[in-house]
N, C-alpha and C. Protein backbone atom coordinates (compact mmCIF):
# COMPACT_ATOMS: atom_id res chain seq x y z
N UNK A 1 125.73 94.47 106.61
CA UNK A 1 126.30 95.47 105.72
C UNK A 1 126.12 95.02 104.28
N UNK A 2 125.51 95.97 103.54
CA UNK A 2 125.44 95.61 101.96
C UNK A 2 126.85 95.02 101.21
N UNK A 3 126.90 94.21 100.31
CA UNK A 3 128.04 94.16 99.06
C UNK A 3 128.09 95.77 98.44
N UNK A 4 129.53 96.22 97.68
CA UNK A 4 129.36 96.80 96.53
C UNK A 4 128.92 95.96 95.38
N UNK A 5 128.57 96.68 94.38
CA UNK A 5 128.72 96.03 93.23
C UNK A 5 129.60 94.96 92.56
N UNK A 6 131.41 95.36 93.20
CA UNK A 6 131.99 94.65 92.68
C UNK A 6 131.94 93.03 93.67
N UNK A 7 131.75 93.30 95.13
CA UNK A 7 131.51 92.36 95.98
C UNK A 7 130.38 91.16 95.40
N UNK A 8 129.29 91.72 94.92
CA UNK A 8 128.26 90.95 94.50
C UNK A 8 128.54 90.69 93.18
N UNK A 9 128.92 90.87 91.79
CA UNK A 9 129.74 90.35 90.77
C UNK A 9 130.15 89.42 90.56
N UNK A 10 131.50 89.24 91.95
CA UNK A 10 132.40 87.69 92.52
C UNK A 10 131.25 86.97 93.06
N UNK A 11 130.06 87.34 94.17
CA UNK A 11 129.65 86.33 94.67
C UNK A 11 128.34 85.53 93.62
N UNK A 12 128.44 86.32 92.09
CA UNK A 12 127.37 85.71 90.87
C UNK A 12 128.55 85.31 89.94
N UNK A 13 129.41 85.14 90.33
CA UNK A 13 130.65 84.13 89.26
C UNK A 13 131.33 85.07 88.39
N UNK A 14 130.18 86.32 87.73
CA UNK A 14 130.79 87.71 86.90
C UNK A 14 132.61 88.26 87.01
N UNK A 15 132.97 88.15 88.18
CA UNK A 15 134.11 88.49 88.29
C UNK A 15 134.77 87.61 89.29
N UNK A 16 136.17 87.90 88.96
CA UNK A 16 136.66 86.66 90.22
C UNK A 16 137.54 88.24 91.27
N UNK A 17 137.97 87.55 91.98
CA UNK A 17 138.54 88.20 92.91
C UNK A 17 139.63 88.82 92.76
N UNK A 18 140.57 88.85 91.95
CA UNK A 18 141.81 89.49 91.46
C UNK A 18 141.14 90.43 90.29
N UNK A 19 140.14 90.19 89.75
CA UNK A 19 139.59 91.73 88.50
C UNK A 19 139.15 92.61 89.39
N UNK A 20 138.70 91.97 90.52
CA UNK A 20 138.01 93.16 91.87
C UNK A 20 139.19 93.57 92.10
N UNK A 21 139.94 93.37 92.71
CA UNK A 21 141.30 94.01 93.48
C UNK A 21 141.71 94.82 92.37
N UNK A 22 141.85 94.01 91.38
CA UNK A 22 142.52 95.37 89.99
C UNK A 22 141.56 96.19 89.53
N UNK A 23 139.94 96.44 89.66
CA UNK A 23 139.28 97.25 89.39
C UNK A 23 139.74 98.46 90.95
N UNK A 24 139.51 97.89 91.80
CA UNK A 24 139.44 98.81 93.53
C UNK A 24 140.78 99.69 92.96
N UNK A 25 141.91 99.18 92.61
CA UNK A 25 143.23 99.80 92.13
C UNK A 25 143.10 100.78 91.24
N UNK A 26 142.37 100.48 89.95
CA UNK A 26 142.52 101.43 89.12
C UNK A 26 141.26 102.71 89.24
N UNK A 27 140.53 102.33 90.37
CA UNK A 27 139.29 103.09 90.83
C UNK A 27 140.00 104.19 91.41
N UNK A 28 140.95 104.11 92.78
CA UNK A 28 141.82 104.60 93.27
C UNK A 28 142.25 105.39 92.90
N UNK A 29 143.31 105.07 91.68
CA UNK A 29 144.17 105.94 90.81
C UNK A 29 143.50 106.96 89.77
N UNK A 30 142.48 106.57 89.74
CA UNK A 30 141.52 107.23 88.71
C UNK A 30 140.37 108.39 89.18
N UNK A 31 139.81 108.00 90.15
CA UNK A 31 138.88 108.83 90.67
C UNK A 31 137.54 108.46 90.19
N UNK A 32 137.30 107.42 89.74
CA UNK A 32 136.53 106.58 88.86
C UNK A 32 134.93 106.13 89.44
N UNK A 33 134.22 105.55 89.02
CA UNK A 33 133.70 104.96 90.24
C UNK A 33 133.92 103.21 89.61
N UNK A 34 133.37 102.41 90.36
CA UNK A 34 133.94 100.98 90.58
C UNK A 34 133.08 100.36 88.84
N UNK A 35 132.17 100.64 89.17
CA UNK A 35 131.53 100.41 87.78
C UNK A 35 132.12 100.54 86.78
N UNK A 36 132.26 101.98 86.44
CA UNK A 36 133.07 102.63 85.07
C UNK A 36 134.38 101.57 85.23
N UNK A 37 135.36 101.30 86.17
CA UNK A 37 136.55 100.86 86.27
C UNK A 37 136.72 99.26 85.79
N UNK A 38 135.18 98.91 86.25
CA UNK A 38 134.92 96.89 85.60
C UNK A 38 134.92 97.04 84.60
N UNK A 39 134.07 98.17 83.74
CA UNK A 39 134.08 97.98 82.12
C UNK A 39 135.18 98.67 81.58
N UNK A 40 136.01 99.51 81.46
CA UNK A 40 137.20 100.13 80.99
C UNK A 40 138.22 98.76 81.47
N UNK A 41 138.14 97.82 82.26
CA UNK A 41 139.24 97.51 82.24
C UNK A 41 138.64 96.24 81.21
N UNK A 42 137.53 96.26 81.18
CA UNK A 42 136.95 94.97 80.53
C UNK A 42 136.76 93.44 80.94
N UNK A 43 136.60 93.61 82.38
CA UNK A 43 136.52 92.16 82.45
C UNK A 43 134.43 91.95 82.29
N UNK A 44 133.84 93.40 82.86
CA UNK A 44 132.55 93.09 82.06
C UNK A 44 131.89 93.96 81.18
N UNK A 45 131.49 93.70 80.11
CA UNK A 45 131.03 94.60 79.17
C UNK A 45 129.89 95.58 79.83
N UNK A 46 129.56 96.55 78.96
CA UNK A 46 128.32 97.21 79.51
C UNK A 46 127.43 96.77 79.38
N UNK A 47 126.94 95.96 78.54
CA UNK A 47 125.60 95.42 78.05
C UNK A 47 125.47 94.31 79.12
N UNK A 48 126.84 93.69 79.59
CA UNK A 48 126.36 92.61 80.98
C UNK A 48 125.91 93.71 82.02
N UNK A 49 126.68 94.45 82.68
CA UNK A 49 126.66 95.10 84.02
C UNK A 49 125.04 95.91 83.84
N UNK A 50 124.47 96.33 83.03
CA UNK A 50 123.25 97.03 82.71
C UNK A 50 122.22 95.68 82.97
N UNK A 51 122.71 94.58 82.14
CA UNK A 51 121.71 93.46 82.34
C UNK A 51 121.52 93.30 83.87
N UNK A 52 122.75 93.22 84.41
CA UNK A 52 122.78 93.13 85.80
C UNK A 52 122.29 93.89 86.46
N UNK A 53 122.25 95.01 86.66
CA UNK A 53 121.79 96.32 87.25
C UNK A 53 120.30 96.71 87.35
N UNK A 54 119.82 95.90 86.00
CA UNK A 54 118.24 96.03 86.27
C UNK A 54 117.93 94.34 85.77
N UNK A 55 118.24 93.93 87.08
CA UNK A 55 117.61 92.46 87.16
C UNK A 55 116.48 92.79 87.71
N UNK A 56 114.63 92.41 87.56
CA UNK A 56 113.82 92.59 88.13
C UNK A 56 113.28 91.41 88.99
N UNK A 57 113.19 92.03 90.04
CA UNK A 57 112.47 91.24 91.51
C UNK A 57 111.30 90.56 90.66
N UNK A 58 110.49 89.70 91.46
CA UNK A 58 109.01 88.85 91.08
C UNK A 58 108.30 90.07 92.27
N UNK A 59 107.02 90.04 91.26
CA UNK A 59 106.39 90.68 91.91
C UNK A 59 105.41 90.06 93.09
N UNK A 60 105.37 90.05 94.15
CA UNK A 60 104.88 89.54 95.32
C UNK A 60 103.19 88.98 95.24
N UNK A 61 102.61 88.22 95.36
CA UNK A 61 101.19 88.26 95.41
C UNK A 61 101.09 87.86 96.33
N UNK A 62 101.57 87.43 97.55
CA UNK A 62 100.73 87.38 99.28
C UNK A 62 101.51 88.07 99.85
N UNK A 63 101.01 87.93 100.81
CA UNK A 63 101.48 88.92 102.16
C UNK A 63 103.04 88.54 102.59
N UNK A 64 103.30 87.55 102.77
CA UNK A 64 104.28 86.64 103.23
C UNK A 64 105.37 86.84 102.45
N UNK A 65 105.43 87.01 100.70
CA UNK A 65 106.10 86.98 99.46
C UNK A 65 106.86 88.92 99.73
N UNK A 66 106.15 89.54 100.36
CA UNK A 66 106.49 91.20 100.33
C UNK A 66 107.98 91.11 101.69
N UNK A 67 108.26 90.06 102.67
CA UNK A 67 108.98 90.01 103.52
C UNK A 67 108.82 90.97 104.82
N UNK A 68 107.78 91.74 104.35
CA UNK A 68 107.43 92.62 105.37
C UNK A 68 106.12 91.91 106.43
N UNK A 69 105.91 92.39 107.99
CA UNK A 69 105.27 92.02 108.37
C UNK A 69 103.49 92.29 108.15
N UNK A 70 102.24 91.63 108.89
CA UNK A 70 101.32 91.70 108.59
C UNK A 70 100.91 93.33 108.87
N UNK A 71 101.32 93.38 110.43
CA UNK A 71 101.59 94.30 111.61
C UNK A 71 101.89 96.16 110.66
N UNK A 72 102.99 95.98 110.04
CA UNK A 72 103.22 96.86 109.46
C UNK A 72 102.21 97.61 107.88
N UNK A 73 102.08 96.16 107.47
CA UNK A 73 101.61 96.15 106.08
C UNK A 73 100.29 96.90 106.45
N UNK A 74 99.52 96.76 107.64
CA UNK A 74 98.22 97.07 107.87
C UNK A 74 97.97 98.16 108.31
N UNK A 75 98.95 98.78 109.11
CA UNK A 75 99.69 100.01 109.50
C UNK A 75 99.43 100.75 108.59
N UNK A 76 100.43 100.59 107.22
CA UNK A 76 100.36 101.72 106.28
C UNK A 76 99.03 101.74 105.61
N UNK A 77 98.19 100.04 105.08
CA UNK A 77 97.34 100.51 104.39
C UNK A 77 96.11 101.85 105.16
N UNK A 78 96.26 101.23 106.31
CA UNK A 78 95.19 102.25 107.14
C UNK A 78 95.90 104.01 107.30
N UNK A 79 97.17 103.71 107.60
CA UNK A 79 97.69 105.42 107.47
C UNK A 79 97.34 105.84 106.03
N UNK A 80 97.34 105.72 104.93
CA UNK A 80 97.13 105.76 103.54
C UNK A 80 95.46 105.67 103.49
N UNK A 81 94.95 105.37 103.72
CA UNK A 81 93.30 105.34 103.96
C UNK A 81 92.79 106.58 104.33
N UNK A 82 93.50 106.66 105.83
CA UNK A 82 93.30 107.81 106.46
C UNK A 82 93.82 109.64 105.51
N UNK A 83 94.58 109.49 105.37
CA UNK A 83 95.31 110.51 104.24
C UNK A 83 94.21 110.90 103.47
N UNK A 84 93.95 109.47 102.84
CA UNK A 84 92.45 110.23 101.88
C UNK A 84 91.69 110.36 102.51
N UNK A 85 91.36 110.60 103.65
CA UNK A 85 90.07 111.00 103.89
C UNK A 85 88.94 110.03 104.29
N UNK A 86 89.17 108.65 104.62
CA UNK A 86 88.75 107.71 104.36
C UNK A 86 87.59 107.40 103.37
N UNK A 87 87.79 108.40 102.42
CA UNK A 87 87.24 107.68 100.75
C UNK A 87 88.49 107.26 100.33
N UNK A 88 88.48 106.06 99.73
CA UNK A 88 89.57 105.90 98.50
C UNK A 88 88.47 104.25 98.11
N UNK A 89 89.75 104.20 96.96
CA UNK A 89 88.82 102.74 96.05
C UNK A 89 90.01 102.08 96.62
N UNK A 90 90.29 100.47 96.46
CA UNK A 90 91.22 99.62 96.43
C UNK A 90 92.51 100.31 95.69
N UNK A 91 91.96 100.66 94.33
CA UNK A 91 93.03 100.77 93.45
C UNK A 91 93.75 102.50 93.93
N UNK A 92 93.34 102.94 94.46
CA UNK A 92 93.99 104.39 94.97
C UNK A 92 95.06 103.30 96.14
N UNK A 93 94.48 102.80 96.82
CA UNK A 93 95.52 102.37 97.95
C UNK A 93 96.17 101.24 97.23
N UNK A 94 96.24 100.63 96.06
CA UNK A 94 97.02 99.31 95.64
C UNK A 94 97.62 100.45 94.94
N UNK A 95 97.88 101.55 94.33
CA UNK A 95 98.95 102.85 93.72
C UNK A 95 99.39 103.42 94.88
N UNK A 96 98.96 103.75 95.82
CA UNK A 96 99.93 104.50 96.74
C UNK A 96 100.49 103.60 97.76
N UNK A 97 100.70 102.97 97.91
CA UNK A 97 101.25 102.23 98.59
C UNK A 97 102.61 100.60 97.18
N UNK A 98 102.38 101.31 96.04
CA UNK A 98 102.55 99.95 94.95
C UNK A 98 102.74 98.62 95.63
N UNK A 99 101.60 97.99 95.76
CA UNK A 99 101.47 96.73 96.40
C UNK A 99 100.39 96.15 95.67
N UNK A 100 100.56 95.24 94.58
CA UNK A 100 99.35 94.47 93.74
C UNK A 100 98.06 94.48 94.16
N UNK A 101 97.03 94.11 94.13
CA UNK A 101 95.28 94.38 94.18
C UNK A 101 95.83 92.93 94.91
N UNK A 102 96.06 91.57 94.79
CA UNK A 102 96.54 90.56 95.89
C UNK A 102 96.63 90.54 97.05
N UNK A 103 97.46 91.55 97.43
CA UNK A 103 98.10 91.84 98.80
C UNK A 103 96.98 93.24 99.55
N UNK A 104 96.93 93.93 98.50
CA UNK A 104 95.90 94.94 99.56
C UNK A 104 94.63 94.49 100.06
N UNK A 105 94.19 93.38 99.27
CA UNK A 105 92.95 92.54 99.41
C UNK A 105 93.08 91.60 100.29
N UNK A 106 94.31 91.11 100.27
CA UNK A 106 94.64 90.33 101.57
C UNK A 106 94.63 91.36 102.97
N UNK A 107 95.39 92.23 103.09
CA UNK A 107 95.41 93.17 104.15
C UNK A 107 94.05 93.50 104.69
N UNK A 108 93.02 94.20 103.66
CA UNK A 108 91.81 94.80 103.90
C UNK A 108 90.71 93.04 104.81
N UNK A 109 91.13 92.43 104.23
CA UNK A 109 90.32 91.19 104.61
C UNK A 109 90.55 91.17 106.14
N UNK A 110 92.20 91.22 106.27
CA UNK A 110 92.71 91.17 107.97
C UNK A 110 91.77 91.99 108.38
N UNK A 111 91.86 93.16 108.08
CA UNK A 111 91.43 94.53 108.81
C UNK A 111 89.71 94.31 109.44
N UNK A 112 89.15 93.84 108.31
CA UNK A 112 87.56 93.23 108.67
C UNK A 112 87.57 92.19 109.49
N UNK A 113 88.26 91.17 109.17
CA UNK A 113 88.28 90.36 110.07
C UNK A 113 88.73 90.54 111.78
N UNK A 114 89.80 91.16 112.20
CA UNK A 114 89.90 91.89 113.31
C UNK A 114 89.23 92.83 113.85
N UNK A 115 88.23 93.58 113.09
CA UNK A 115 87.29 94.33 113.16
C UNK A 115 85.90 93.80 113.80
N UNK A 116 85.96 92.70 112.77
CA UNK A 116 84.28 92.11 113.08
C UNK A 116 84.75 91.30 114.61
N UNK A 117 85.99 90.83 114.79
CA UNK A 117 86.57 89.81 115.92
C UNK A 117 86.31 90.61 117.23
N UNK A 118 86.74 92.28 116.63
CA UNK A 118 86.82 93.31 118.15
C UNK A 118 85.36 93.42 118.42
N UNK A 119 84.71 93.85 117.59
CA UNK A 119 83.01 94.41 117.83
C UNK A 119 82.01 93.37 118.19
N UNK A 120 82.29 92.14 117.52
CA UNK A 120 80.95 91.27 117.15
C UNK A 120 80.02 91.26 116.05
N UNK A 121 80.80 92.35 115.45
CA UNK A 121 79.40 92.76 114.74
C UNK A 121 80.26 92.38 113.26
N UNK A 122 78.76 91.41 112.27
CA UNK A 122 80.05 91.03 111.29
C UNK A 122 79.34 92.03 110.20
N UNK A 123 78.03 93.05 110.34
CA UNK A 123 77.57 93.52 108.96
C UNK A 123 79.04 94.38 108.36
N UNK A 124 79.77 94.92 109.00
CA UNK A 124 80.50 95.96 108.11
C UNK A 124 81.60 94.58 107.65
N UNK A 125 82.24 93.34 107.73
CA UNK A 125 82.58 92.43 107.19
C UNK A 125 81.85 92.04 105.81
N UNK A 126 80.61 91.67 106.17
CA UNK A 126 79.78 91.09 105.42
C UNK A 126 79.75 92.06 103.89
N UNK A 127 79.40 93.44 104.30
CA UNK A 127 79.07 94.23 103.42
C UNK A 127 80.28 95.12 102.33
N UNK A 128 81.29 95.12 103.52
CA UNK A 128 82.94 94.81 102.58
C UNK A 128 83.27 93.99 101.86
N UNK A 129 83.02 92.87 102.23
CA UNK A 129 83.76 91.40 101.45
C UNK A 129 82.36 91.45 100.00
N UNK A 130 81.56 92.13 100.30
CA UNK A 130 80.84 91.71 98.94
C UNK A 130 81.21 92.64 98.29
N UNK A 131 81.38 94.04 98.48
CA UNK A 131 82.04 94.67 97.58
C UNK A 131 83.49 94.53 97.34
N UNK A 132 84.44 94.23 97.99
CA UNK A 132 85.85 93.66 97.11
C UNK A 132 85.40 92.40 96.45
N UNK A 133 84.53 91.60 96.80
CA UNK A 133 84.63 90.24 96.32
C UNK A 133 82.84 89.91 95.78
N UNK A 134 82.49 90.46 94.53
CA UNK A 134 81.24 90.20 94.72
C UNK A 134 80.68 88.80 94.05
N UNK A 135 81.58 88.12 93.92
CA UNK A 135 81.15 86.55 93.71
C UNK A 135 81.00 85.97 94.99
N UNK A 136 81.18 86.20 96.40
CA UNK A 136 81.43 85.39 97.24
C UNK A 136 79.36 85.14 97.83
């Protein structure tokens, strides 16, 4: 089960546990929501709770870093492939899917590689990997 806001607050030091109970109180009585009720009562300013509110994630560059599986990740890039028509560039599927040029390049590599593993056949590998990668 998720924290509220005010739950996660106490567990980043922001509030202690008795400004929660007296925010939940005056939320109550007020019709408020829990937010508005931390800063009116003032134990955090707005300019903290906003800082807080848009704390930004790191953006992922492997596969492993997204927490999602390979299984899935490969799933969508190919449902998303398929959608277009199977034309698209990298960068159509690294925007529809927002997953860095890193990770879709990692995915697409799986995909060849399991590909060339099922068939035998490595030209459509060969001739992929030089166009995502034409230093190789």
């Amino acid at each position: 089960m998720q924290n509220s806001i005010g739950e996660q607050l106490v567990e980043d030091g922001l509030l202690t546990p008795s400004q929660l109970a007296q925010a939940y109180t005056w939320q109550q009585h007020n019709g408020r929501q829990l937010a508005y009720a931390i800063t009116y009562l003032g134990f955090v300013t707005q300019a903290q709770l906003t800082h807080y509110l848009n704390l930004e994630l790191p953006v992922p560059q492997k596969i492993e870093d997204t927490g999602l599986s390979e299984a899935f990740l490969t799933d969508l890039l190919l449902k998303s492939a398929y959608l277009e028509s199977g034309i698209f560039s990298i960068q159509s599927i690294t925007s529809a899917l927002s997953l860095p040029f890193s990770i879709v390049n990692q995915l697409i590599e799986l995909i060849l590689r399991s590909f060339n593993y099922r068939t035998g056949s490595s030209e459509l590998y060969e001739f992929t990997t030089a166009r995502i990668n034409p230093t190789r």
